[in-house]
N, C-alpha and C. Protein backbone atom coordinates (compact mmCIF):
# COMPACT_ATOMS: atom_id res chain seq x y z
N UNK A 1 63.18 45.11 108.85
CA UNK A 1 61.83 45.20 109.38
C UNK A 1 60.86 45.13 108.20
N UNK A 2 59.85 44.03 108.72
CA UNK A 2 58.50 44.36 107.17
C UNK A 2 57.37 45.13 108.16
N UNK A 3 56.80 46.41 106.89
CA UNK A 3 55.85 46.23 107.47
C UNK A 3 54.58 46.08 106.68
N UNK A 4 53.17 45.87 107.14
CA UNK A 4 51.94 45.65 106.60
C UNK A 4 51.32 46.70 106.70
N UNK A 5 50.78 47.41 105.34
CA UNK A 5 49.93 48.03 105.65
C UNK A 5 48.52 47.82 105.15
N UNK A 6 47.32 47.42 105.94
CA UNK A 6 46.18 47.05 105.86
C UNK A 6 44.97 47.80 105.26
N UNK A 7 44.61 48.90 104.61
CA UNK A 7 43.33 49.18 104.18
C UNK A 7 42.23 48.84 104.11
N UNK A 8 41.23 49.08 105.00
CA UNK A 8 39.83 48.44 104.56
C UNK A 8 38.83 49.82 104.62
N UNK A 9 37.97 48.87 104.21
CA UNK A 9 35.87 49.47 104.49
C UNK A 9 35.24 48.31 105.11
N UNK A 10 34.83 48.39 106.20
CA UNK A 10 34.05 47.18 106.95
C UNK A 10 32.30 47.45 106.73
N UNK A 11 31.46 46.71 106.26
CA UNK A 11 30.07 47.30 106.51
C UNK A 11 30.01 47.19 107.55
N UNK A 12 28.71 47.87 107.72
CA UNK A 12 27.98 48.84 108.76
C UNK A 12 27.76 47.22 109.46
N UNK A 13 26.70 46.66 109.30
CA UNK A 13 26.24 45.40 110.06
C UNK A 13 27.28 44.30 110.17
N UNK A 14 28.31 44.32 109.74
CA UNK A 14 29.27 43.69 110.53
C UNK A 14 30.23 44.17 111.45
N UNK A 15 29.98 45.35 111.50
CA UNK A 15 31.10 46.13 112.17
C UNK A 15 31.26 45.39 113.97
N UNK A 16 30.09 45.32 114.67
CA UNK A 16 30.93 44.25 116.09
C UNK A 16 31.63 43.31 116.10
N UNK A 17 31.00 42.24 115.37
CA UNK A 17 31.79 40.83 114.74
C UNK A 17 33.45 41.08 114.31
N UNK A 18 33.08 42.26 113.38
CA UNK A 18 34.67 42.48 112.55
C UNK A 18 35.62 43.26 114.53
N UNK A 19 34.77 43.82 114.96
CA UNK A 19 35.72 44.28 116.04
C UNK A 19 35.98 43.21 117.00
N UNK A 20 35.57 42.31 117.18
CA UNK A 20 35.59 41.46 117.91
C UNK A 20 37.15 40.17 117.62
N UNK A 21 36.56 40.11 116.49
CA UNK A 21 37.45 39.05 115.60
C UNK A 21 38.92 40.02 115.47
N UNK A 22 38.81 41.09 114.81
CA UNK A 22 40.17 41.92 114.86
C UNK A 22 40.85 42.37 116.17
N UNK A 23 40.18 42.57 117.10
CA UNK A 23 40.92 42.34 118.97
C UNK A 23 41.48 40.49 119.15
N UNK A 24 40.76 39.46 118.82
CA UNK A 24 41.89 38.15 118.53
C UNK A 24 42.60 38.44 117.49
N UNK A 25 43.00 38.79 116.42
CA UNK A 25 44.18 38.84 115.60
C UNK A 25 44.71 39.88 116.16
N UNK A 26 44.97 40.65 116.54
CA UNK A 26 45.68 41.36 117.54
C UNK A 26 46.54 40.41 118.44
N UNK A 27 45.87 39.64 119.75
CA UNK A 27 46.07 38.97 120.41
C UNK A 27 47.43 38.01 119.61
N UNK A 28 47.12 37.27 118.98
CA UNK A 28 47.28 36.42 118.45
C UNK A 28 48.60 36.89 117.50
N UNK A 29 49.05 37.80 116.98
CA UNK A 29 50.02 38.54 116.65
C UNK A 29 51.06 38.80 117.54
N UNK A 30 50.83 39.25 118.82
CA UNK A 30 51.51 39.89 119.54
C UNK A 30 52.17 38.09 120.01
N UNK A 31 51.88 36.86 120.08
CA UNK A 31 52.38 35.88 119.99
C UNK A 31 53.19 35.20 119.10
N UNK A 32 53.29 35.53 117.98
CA UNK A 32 54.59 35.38 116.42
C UNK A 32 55.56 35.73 117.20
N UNK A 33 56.59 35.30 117.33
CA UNK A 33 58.39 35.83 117.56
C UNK A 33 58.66 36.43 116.07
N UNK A 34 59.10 37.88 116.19
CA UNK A 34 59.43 38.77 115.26
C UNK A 34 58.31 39.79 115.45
N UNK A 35 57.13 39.48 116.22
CA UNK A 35 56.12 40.85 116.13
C UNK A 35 56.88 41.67 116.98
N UNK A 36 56.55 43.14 116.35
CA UNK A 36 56.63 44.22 117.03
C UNK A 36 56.12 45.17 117.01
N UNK A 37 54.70 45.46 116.69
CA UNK A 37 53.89 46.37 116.98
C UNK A 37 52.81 46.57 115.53
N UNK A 38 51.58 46.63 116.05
CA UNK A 38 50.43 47.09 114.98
C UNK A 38 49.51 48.02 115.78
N UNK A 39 48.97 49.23 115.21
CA UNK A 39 48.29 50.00 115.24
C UNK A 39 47.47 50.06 114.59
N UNK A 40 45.89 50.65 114.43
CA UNK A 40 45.15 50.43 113.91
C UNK A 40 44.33 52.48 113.94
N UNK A 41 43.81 52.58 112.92
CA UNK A 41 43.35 54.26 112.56
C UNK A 41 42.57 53.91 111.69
N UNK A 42 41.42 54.93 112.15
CA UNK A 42 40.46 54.95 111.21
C UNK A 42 39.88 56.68 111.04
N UNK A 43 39.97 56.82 109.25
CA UNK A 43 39.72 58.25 109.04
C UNK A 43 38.42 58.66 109.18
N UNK A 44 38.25 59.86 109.21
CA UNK A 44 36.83 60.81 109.14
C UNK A 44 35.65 59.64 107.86
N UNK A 45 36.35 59.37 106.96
CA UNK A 45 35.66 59.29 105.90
C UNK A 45 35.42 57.47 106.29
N UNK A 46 36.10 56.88 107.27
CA UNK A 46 35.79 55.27 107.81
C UNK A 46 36.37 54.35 107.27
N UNK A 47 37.69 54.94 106.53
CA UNK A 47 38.57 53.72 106.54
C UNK A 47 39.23 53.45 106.92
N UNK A 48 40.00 52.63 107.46
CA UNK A 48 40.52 52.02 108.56
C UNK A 48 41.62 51.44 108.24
N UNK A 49 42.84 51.81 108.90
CA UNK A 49 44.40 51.43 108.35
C UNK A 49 45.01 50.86 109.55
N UNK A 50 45.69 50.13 108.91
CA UNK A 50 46.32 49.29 110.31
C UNK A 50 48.11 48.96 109.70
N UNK A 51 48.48 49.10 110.52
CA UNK A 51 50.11 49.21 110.42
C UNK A 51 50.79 48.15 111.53
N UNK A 52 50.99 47.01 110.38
CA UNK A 52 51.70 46.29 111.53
C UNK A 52 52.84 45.98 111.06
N UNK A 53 54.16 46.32 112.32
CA UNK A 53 55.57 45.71 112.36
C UNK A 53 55.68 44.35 112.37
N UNK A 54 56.75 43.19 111.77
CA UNK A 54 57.63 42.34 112.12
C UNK A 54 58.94 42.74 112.08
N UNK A 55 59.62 41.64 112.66
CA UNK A 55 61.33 42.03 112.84
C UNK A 55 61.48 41.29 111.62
N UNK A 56 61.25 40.86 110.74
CA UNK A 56 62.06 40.33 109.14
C UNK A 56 60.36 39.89 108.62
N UNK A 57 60.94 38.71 107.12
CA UNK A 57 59.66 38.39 106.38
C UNK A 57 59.31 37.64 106.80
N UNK A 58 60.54 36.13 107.20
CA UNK A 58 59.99 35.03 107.79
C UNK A 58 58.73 35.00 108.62
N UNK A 59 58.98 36.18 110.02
CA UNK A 59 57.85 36.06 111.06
C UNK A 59 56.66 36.90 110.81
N UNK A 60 56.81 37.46 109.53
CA UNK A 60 55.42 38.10 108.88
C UNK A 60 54.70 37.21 108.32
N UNK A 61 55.50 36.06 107.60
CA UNK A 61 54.84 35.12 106.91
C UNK A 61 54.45 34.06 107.82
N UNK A 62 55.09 33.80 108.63
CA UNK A 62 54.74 33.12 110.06
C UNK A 62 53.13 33.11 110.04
N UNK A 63 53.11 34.72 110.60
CA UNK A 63 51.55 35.02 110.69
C UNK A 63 50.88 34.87 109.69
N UNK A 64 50.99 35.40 108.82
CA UNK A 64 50.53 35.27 107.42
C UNK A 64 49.58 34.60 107.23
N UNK A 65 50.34 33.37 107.77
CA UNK A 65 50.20 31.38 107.20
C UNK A 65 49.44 30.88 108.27
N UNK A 66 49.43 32.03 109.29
CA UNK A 66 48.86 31.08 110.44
C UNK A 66 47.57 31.21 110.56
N UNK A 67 47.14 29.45 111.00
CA UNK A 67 45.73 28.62 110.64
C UNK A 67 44.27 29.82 110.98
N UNK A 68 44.05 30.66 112.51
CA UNK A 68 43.20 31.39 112.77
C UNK A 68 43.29 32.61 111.75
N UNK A 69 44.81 32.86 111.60
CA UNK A 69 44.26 34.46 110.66
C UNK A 69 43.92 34.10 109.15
N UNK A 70 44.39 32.74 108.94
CA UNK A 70 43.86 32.59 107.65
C UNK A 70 41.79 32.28 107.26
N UNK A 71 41.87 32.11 108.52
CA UNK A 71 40.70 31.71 108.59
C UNK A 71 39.83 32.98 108.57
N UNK A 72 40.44 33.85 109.88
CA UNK A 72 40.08 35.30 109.75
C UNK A 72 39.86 36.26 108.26
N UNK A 73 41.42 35.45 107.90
CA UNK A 73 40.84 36.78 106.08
C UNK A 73 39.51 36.27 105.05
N UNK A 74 39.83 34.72 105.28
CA UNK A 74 38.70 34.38 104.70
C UNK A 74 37.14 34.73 105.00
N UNK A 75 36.78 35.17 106.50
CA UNK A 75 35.85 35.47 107.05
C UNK A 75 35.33 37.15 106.52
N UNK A 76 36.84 37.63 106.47
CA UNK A 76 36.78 39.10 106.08
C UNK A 76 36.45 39.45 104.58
N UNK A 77 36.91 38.71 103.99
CA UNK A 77 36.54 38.78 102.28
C UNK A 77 35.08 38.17 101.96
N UNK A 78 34.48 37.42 102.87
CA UNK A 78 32.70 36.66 102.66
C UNK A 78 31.94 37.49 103.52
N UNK A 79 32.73 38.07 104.04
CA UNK A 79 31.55 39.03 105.11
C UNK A 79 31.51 39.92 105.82
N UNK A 80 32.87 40.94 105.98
CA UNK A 80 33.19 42.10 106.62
C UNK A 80 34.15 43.38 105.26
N UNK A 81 34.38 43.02 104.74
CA UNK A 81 34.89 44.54 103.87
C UNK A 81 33.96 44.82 102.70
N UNK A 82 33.88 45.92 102.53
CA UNK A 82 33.46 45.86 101.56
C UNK A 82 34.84 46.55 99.87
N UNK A 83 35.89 46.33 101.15
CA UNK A 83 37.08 46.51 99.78
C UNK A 83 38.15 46.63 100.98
N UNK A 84 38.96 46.12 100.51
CA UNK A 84 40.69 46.05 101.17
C UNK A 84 42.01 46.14 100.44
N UNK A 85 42.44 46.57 101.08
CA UNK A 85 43.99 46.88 100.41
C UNK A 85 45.72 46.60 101.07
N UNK A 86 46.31 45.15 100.56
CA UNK A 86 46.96 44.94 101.68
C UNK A 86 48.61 45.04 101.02
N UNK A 87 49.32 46.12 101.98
CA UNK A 87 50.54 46.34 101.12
C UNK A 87 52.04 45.57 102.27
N UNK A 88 52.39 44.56 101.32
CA UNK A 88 53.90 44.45 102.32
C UNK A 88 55.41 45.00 101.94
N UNK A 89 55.36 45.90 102.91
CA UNK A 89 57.15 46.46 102.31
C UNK A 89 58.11 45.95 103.13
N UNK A 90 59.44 46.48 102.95
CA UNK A 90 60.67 46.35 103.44
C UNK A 90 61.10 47.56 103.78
N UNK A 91 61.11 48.03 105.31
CA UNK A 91 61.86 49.21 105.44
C UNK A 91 63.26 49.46 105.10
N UNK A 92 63.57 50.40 104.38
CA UNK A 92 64.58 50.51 103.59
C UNK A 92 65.52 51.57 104.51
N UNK A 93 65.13 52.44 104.87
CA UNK A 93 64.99 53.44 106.06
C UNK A 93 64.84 53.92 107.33
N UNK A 94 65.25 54.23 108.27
CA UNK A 94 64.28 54.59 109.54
C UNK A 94 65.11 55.85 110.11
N UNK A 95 64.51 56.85 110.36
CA UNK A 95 65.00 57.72 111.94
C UNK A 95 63.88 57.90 112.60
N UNK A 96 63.98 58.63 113.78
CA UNK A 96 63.21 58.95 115.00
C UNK A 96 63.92 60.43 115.42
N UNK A 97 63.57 61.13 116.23
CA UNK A 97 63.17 61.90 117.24
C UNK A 97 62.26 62.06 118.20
N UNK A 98 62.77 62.44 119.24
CA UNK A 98 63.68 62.60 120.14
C UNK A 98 64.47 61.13 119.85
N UNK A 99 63.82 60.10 120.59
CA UNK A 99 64.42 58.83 120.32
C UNK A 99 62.85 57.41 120.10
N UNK A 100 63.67 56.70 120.70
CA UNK A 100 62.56 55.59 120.32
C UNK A 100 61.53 55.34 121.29
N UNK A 101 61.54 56.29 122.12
CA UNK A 101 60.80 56.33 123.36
C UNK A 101 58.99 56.12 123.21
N UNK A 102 58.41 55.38 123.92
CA UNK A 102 57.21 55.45 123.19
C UNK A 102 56.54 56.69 123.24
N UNK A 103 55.17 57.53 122.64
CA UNK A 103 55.15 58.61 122.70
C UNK A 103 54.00 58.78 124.40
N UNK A 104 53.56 57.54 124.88
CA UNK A 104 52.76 57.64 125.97
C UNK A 104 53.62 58.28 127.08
N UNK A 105 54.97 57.95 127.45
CA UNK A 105 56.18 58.06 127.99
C UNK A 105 56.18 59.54 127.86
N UNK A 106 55.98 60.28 126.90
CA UNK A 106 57.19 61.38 126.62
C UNK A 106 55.87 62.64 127.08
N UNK A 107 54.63 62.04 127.77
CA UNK A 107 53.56 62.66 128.13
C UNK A 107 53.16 63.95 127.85
């Protein structure tokens, strides 16, 4: 499994645009074969982390490479962050408890 982890600061006056545009890369993710899940959090202090799964590198790079999100980062670096931080690992690791159940489920 890779996963991404995303860091930003969005300014203030782009902040609809950037929400707008980041609900299609969403979209548009969940269409890659190998996605499996991104979440998105944002702290007290307004930065905003996003954690997204693939099932290997290939279909991370898939996305990566692909034509709208490239277009998207470029949009994001001329006119929505005002700093980002983008980390790709290799889970080396994993457990769970209880199990893998989602946590909406376990109510």
């Amino acid at each position: 499994m890779i996963i991404t982890i995303f860091r930003a600061r969005v300014r203030l006056e782009a902040h609809d645009e950037y929400v707008r545009l980041a609900a299609r890369m969403g979209e548009l993710a969940r269409q890659v074969p190998g996605y499996v899940s991104h979440k998105c959090f944002i702290a007290d202090d307004g930065e905003r982390v996003m954690i997204v799964e693939f099932e290997s590198e290939r279909a991370q790079r898939i996305w990566s490479e692909r034509r709208e999100h490239m277009e998207a980062k470029h949009k994001g670096r001329a006119s929505f962050y005002v700093q980002y931080r983008v980390q790709v690992c290799t889970v080396q690791r994993e457990s769970s408890f209880p199990s893998r159940v989602p946590l909406a489920a376990l109510g």
